[in-house]
C-alpha atoms as a PDB file:
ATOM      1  CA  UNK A   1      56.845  85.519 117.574  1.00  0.00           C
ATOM      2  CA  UNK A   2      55.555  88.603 115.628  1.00  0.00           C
ATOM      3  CA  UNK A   3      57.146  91.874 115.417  1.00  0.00           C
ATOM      4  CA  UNK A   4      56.382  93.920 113.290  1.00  0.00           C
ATOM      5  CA  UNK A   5      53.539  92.052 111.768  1.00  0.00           C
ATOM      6  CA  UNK A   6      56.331  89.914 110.631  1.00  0.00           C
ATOM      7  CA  UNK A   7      56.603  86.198 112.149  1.00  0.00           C
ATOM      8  CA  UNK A   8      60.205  85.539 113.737  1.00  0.00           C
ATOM      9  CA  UNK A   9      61.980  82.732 113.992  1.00  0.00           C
ATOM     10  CA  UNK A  10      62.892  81.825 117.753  1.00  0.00           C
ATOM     11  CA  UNK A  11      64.651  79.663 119.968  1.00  0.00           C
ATOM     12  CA  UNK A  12      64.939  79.599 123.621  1.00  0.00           C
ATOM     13  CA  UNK A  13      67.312  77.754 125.607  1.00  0.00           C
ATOM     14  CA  UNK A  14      68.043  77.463 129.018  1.00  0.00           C
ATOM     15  CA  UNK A  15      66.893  80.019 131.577  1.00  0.00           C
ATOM     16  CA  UNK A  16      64.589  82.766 130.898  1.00  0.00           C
ATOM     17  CA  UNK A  17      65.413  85.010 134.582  1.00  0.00           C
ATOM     18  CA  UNK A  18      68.435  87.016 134.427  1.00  0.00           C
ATOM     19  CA  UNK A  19      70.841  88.227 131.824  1.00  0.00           C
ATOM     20  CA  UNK A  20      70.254  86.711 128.260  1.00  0.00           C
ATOM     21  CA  UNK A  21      72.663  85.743 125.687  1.00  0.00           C
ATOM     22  CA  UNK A  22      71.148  87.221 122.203  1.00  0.00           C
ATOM     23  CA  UNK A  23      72.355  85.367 119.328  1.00  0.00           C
ATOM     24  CA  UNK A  24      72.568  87.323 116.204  1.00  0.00           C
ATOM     25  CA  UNK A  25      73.402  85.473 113.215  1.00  0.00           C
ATOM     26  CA  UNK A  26      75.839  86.244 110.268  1.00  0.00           C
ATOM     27  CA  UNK A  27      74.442  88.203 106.678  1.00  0.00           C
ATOM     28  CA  UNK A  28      73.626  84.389 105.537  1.00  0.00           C
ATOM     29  CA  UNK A  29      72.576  82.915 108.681  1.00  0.00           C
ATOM     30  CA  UNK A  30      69.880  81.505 110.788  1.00  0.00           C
ATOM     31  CA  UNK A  31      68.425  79.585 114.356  1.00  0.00           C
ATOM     32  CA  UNK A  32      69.657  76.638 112.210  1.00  0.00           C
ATOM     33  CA  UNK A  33      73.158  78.128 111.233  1.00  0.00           C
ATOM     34  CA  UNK A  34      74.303  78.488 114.870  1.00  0.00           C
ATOM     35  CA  UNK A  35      73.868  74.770 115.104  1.00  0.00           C
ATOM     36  CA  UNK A  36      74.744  73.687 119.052  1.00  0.00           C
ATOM     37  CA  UNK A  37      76.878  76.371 119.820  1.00  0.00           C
ATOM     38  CA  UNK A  38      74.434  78.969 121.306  1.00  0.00           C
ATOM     39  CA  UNK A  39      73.416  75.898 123.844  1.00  0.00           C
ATOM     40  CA  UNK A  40      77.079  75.100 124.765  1.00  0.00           C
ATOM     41  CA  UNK A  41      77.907  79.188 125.377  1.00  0.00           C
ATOM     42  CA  UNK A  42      74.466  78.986 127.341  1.00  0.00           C
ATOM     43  CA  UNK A  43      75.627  75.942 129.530  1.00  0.00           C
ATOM     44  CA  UNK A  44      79.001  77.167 130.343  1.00  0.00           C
ATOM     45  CA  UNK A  45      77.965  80.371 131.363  1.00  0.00           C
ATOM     46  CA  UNK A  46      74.839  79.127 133.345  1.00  0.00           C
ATOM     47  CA  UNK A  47      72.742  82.260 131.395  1.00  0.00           C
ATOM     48  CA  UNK A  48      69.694  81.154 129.061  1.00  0.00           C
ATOM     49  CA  UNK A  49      69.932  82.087 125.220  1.00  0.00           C
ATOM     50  CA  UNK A  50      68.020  83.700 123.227  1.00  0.00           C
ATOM     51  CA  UNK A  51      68.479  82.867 119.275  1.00  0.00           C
ATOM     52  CA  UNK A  52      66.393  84.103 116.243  1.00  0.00           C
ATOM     53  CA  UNK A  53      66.145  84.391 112.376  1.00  0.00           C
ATOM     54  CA  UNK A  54      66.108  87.853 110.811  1.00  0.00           C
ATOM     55  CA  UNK A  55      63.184  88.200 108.536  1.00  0.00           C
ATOM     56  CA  UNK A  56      64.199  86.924 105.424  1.00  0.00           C
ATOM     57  CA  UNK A  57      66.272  84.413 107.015  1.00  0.00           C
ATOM     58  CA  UNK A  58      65.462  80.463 107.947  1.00  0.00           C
ATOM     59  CA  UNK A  59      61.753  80.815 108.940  1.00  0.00           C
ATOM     60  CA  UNK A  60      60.815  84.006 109.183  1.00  0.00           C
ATOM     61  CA  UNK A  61      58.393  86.017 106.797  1.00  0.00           C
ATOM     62  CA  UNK A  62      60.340  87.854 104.366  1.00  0.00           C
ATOM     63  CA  UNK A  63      60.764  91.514 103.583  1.00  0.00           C
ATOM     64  CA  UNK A  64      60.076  93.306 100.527  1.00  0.00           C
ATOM     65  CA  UNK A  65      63.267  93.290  98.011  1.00  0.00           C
ATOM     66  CA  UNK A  66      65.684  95.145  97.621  1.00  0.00           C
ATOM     67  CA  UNK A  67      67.496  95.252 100.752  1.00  0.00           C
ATOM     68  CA  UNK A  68      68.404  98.715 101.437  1.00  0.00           C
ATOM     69  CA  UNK A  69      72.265 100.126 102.243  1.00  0.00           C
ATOM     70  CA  UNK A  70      71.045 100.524 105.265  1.00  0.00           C
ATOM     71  CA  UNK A  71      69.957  96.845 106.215  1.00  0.00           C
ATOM     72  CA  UNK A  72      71.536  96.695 109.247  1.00  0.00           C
ATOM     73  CA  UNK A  73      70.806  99.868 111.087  1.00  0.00           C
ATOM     74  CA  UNK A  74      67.035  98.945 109.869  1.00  0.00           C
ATOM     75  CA  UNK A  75      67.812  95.611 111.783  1.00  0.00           C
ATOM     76  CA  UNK A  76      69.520  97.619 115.051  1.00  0.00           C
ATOM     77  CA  UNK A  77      65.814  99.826 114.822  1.00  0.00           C
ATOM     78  CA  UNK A  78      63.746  96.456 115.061  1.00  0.00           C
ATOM     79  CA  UNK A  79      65.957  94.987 117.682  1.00  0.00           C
ATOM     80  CA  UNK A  80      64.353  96.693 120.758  1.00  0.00           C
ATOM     81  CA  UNK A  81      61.020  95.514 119.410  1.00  0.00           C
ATOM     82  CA  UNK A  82      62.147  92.043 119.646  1.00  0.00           C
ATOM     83  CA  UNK A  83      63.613  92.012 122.788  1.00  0.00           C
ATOM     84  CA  UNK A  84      60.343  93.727 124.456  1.00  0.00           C
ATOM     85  CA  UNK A  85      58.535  90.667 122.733  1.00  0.00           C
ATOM     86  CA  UNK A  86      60.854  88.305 124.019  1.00  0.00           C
ATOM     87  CA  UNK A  87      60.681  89.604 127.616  1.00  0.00           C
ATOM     88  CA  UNK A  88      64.245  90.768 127.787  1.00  0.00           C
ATOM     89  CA  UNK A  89      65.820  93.467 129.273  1.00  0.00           C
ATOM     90  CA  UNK A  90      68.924  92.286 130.166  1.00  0.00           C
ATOM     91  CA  UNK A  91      70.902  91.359 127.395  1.00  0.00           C
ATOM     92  CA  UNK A  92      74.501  90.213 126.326  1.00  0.00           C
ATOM     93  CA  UNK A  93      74.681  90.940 122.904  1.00  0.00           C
ATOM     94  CA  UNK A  94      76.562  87.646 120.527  1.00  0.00           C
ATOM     95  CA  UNK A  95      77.010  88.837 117.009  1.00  0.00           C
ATOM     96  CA  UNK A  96      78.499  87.115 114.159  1.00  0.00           C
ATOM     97  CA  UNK A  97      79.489  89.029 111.227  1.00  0.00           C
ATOM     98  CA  UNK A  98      76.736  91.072 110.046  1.00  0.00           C
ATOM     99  CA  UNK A  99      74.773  90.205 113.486  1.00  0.00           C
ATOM    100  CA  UNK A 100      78.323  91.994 115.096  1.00  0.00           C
ATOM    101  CA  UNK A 101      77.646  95.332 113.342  1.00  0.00           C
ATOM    102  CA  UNK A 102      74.139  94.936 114.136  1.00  0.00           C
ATOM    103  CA  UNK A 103      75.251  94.773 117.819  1.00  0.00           C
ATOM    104  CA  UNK A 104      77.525  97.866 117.728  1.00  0.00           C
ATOM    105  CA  UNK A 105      74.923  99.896 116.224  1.00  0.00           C
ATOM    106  CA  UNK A 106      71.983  99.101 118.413  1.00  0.00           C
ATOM    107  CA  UNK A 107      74.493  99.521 121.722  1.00  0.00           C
ATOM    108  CA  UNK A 108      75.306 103.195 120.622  1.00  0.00           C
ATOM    109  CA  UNK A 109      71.742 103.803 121.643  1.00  0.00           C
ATOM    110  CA  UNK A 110      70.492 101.342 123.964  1.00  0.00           C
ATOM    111  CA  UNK A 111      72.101 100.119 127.091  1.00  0.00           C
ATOM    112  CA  UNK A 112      73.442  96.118 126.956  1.00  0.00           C
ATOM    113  CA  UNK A 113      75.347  94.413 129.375  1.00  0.00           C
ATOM    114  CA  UNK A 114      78.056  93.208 127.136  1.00  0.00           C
ATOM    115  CA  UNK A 115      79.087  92.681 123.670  1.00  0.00           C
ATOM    116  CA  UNK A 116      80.840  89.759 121.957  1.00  0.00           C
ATOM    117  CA  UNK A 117      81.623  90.494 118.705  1.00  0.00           C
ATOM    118  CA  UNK A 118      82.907  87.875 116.016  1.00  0.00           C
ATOM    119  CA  UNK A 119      84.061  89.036 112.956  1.00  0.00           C
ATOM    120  CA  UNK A 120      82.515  92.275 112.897  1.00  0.00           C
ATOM    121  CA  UNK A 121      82.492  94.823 110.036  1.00  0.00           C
ATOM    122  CA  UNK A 122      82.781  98.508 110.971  1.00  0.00           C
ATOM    123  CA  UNK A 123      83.370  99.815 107.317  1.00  0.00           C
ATOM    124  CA  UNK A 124      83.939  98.519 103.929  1.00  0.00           C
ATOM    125  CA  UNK A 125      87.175  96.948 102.788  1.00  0.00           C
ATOM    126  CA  UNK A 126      88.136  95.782  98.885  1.00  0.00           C
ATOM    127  CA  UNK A 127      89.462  92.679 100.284  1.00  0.00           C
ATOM    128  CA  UNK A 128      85.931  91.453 101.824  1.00  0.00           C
ATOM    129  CA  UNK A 129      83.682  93.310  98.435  1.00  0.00           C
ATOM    130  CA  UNK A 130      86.042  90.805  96.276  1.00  0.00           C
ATOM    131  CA  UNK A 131      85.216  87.780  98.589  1.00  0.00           C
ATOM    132  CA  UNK A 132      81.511  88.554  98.399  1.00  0.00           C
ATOM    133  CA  UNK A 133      81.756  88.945  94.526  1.00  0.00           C
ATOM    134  CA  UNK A 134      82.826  85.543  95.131  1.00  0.00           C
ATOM    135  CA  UNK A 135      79.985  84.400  96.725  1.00  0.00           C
ATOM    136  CA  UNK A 136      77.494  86.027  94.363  1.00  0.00           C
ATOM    137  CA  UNK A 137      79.566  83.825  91.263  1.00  0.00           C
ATOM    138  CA  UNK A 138      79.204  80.398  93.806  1.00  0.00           C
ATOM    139  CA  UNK A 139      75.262  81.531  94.214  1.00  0.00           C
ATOM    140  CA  UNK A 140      74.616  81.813  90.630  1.00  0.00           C
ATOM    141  CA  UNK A 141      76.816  79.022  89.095  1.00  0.00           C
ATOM    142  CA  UNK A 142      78.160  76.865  91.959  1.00  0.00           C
ATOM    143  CA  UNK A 143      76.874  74.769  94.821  1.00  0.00           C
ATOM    144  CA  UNK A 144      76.030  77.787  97.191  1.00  0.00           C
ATOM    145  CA  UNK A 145      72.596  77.800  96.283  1.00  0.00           C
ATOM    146  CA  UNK A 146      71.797  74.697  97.215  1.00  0.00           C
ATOM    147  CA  UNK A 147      73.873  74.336 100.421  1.00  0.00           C
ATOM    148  CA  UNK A 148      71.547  77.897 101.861  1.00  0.00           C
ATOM    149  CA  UNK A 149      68.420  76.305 100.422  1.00  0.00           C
ATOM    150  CA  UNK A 150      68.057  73.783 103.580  1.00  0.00           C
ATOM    151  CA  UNK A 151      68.440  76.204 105.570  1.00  0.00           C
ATOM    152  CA  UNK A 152      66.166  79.541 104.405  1.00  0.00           C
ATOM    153  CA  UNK A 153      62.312  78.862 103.707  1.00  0.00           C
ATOM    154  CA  UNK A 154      63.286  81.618 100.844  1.00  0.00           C
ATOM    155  CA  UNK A 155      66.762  81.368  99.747  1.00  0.00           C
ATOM    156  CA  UNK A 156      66.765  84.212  97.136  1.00  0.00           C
ATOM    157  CA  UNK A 157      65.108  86.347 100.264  1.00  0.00           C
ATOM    158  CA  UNK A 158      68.421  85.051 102.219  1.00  0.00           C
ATOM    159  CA  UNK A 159      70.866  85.990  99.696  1.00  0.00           C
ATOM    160  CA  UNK A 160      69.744  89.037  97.679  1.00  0.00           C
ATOM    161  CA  UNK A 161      68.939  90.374 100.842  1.00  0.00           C
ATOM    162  CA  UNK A 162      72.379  90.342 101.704  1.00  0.00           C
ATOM    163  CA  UNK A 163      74.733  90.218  98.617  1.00  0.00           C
ATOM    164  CA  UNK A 164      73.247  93.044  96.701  1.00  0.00           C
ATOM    165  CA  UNK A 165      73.323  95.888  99.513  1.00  0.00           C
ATOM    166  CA  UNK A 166      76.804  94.870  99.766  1.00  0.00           C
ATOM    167  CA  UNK A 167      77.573  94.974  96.294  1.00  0.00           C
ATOM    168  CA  UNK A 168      76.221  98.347  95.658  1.00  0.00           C
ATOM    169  CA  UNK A 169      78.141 101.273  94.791  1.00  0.00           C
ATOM    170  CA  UNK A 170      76.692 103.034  97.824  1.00  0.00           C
ATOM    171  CA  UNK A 171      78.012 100.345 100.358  1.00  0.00           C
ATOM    172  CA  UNK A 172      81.803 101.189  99.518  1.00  0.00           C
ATOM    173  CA  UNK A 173      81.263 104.430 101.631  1.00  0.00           C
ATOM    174  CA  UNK A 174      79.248 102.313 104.816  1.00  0.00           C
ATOM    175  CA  UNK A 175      80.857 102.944 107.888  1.00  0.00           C
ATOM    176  CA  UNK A 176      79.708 102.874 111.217  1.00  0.00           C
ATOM    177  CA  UNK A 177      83.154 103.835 113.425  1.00  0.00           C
ATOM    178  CA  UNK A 178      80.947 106.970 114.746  1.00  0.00           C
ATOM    179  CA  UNK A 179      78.835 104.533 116.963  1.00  0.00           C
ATOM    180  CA  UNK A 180      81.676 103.129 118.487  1.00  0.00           C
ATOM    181  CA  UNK A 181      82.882 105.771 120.867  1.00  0.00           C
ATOM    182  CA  UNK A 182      79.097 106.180 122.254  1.00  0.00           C
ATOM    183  CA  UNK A 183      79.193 102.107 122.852  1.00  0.00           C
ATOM    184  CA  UNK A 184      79.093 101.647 127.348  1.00  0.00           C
ATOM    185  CA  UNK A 185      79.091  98.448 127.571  1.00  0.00           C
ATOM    186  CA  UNK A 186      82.046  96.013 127.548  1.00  0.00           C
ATOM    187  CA  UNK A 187      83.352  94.697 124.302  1.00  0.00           C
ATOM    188  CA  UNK A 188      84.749  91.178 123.249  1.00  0.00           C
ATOM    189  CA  UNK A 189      86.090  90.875 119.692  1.00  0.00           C
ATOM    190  CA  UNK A 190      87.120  87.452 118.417  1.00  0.00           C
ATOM    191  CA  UNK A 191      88.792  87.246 115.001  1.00  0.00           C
ATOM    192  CA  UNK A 192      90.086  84.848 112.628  1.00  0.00           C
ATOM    193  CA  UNK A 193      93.434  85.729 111.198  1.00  0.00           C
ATOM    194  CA  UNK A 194      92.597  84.256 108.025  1.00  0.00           C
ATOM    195  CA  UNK A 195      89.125  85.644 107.476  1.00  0.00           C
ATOM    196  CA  UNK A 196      88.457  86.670 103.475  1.00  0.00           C
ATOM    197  CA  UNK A 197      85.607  88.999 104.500  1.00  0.00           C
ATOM    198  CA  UNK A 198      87.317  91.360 106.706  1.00  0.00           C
ATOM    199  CA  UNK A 199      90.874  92.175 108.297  1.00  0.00           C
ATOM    200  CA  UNK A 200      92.609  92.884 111.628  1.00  0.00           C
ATOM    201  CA  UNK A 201      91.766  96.547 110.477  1.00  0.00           C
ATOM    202  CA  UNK A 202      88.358  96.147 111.540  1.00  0.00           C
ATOM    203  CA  UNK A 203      89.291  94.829 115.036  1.00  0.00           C
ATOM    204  CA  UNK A 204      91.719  97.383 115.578  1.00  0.00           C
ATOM    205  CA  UNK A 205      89.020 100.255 114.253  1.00  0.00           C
ATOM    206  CA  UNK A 206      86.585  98.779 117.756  1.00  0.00           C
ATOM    207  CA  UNK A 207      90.107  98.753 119.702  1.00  0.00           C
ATOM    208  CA  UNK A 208      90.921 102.603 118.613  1.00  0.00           C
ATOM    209  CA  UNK A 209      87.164 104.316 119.083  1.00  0.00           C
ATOM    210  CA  UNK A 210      85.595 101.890 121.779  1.00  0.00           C
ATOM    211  CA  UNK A 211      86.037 101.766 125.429  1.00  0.00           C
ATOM    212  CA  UNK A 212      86.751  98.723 127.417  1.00  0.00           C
ATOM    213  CA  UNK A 213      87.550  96.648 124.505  1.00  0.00           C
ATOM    214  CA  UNK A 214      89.212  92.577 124.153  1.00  0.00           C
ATOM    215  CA  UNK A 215      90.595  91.605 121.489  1.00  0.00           C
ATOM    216  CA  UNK A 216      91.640  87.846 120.917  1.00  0.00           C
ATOM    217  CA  UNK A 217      92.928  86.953 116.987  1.00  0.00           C
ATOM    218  CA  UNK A 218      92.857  83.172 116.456  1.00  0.00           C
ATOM    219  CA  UNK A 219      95.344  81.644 114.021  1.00  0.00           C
ATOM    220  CA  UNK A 220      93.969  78.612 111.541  1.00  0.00           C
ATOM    221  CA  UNK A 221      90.286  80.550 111.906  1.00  0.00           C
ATOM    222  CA  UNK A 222      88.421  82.464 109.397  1.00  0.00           C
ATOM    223  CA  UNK A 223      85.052  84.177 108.860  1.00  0.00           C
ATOM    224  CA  UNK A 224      83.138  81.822 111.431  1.00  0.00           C
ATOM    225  CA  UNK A 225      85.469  81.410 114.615  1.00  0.00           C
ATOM    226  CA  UNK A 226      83.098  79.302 116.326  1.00  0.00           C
ATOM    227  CA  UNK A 227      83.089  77.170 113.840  1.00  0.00           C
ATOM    228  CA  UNK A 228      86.939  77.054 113.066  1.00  0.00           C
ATOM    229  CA  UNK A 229      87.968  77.306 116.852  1.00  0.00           C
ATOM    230  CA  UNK A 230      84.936  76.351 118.661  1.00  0.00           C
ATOM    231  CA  UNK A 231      86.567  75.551 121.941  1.00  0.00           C
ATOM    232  CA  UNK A 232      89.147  78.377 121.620  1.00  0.00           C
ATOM    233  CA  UNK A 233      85.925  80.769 120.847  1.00  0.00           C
ATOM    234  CA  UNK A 234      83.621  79.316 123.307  1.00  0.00           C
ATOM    235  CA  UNK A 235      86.521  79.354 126.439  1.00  0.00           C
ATOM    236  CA  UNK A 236      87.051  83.537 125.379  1.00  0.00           C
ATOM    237  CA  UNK A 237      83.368  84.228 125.590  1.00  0.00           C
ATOM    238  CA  UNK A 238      82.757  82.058 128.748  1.00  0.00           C
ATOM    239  CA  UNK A 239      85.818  84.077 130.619  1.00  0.00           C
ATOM    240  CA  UNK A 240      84.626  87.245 128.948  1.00  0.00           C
ATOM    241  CA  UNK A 241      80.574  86.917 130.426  1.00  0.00           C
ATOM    242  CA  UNK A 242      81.753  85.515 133.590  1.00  0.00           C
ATOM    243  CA  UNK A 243      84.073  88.647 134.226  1.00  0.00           C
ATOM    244  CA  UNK A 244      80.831  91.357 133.537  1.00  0.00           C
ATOM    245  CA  UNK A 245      79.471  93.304 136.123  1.00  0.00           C
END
């Protein structure tokens, strides 16, 4: 699919008529990432999915380097474009991680049916900047590299892309709490107790500003809930879609 003169990554499963799940993966992600969980949500809530890369991410074309602070309200901008592509206008928004902010701040200006947010950030925290310091030392001198390289056409693209806006000395003053209150839809927020990239902070921040919020905090789960507690995850998000409007 192109957007932007950029070639997308996508994957469609299940139904294309009525409301679509839209998958939208974590800062290191991809279609591949996901693995078989966007088809299990998809069959137990009877709605088709729709999945895709972020350019720079799995298969699609890249972007020119360096990322900017503002990634992710550059990737909230180019979401209406691919939705319009994709022939969807109704849309339940699944965000993991950086693909959860991305949510919030494209439903603060464009109506969605619902929001399911896993392990979103709304600001910075010291505890998360340390864990992604982390990641940048596993990158450059560990087995990280290697592990993202069967999954991103352009691993550098992948990583850079994401590690160095957030390791910035602007990104210790990103927040995006303002978008929250202007949010309609309804919001699900599923986070892992143990998570090293962000705290119960963060959910209670959505809880606080946002209207018609769920929380669920899973014990034994950390950055990637439906990884850690798949069934856990994928029973919340099933009961959460089928009770929408």
């Amino acid at each position: 699919m192109k957007v932007d003169g950029l070639e997308i990554e996508t994957q469609r499963i299940g139904s294309s008529t009525g409301p679509t799940l839209v998958f939208l993966h974590e800062g290191l992600g991809s279609i591949g990432q996901w693995r078989d969980f966007p088809r299990k949500v998809s069959q137990a809530t009877g709605l088709g999915a729709f999945v895709y890369s972020r350019a720079g991410y799995g298969k699609s074309d890249p972007l020119p380097m360096p990322r900017p602070v503002t990634y992710m309200h550059e990737e909230a901008a180019r979401l209406p474009q691919i939705l319009q592509t994709a022939g969807i206008g109704d849309a339940i928004l699944v965000g993991h991680s950086d693909g959860a902010s991305i949510a919030i701040l494209y439903a603060a200006k464009h109506p969605c049916r619902g929001l399911i947010l896993e392990a979103p950030h709304v600001f910075t925290e010291e505890a998360g900047l340390r864990s992604i310091e982390k990641a940048r030392e596993a990158y450059e001198n560990g087995e990280l590299k290697p592990r993202l390289a069967r999954w991103h056409q352009d691993v550098d693209a992948a990583f850079w892309g994401w590690n160095g806006p957030w390791l910035h000395p602007d990104f210790s003053a990103w927040n995006i709490e303002a978008s929250l209150p202007d949010i309609g839809a309804p919001i699900l927020v599923i986070q892992g107790v143990d998570d090293e990239y962000g705290t119960r902070a963060q959910v209670d921040a959505i809880a606080g500003k946002a209207r018609r919020v769920q929380t669920l905090l899973l014990d034994k789960c950390g950055h990637a809930p439906h990884k850690d507690q798949p069934e856990a995850t994928l029973q919340a998000m099933t009961r959460f879609v089928q009770s929408l409007p």
